[in-house]
Protein backbone atom coordinates (compact mmCIF):
# COMPACT_ATOMS: atom_id res chain seq x y z
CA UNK A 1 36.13 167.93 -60.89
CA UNK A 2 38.56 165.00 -60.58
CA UNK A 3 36.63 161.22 -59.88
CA UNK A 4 39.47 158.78 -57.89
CA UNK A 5 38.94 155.57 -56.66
CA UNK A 6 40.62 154.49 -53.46
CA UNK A 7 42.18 151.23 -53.78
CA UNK A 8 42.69 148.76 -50.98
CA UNK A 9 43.83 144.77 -51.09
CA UNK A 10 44.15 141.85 -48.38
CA UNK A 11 45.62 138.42 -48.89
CA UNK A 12 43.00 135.93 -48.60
CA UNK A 13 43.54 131.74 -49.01
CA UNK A 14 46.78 132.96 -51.27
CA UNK A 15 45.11 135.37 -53.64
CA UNK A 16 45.03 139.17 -53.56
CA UNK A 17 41.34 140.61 -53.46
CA UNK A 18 41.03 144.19 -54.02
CA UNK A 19 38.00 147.06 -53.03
CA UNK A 20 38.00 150.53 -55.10
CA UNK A 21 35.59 153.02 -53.61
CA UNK A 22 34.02 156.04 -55.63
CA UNK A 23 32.41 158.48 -53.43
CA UNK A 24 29.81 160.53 -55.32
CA UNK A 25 27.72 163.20 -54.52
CA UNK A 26 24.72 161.05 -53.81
CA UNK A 27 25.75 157.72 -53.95
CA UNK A 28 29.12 155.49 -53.28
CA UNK A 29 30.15 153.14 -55.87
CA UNK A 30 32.45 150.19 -54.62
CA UNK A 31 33.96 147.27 -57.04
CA UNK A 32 35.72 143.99 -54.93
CA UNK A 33 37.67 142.06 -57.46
CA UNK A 34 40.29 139.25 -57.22
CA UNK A 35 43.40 140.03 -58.92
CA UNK A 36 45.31 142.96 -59.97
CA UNK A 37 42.95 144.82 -62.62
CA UNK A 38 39.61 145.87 -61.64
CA UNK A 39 36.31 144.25 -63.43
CA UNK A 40 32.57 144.27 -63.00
CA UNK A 41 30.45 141.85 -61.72
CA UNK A 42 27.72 140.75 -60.23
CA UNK A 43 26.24 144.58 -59.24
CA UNK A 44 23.44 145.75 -56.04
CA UNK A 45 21.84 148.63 -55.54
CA UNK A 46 21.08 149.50 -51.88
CA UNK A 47 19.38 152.46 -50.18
CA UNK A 48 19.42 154.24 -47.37
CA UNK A 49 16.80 151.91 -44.95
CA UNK A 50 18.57 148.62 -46.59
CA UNK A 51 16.44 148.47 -49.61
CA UNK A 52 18.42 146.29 -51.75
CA UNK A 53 17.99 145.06 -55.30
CA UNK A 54 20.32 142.85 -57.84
CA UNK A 55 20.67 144.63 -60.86
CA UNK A 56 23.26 142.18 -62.73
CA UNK A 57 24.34 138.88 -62.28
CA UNK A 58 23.48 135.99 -60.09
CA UNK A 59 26.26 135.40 -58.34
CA UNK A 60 27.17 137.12 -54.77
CA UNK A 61 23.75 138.12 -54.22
CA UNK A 62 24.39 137.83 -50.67
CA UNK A 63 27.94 139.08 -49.69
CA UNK A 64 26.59 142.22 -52.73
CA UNK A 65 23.55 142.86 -50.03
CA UNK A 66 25.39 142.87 -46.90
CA UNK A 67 28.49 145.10 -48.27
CA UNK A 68 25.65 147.86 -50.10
CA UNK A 69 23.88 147.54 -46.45
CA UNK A 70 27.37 148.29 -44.74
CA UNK A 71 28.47 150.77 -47.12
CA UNK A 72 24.98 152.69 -47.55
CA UNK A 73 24.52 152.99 -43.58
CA UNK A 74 28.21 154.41 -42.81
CA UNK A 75 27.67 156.85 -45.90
CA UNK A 76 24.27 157.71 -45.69
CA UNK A 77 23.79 157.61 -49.30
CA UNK A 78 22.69 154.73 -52.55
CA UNK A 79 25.36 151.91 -52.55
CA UNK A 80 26.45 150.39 -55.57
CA UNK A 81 28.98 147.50 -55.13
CA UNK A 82 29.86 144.97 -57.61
CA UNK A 83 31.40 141.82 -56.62
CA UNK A 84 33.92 139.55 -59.25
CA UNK A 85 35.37 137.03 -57.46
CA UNK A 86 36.06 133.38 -58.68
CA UNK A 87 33.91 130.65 -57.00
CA UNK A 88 35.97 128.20 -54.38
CA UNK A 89 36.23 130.65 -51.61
CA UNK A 90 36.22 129.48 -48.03
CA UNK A 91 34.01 131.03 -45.08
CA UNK A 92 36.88 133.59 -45.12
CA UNK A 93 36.00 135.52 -48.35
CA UNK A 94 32.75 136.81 -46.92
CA UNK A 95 34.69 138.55 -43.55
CA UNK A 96 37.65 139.59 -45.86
CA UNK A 97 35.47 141.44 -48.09
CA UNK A 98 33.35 143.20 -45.40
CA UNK A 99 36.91 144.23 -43.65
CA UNK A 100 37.86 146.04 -47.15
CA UNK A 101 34.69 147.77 -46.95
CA UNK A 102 35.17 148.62 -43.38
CA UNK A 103 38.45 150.35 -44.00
CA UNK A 104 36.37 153.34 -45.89
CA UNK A 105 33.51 153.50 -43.43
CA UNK A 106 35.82 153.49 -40.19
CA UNK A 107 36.25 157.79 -40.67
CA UNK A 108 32.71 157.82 -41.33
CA UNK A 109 31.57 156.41 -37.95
């Protein structure tokens, strides 16, 4: 068995943020970063039925909710997305992010 993240990246305010997505058996795992090498960050758990929980961090608790909501509705499965982006982000970061997640889901619909 072979584990691959697909990799995706949009330009947002001049800076390249990235989305790798790990689909597992029971659960997707999805990691937004800013730059070129992926890191961890602030990390939520959400279920199926948008039960939602931060299990590190304090940071992102918001956009981490709304991208485990997107991601565990169009997969049907536990979402686990950590977020590391630097603070100083316009309105923009929010919709850029949830675009990168929507470019896994859109086969899904």
């Amino acid at each position: 068995m072979s584990l691959a993240f697909r990799v995706e990246s949009m330009e947002v305010e001049g800076k390249t943020l990235r989305c790798g997505v790990l689909e597992l058996e029971n659960a997707v795992l999805a990691l937004f970063w800013e730059g070129e090498e992926a890191k961890l960050g602030s990390t939520t758990v959400t279920l199926p039925g948008m039960a939602s929980t931060q299990l590190l961090g304090d940071r992102d608790q918001l956009i981490g909710r709304v991208l485990g909501t997107h991601l565990s509705e169009k997969y049907g499965k536990m979402a686990l997305v950590s977020t590391h982006i630097s603070k100083g982000y316009g309105e923009e970061m929010g919709k850029t992010l949830l675009e990168l997640a929507r470019r896994f889901t859109e086969e899904k619909s």
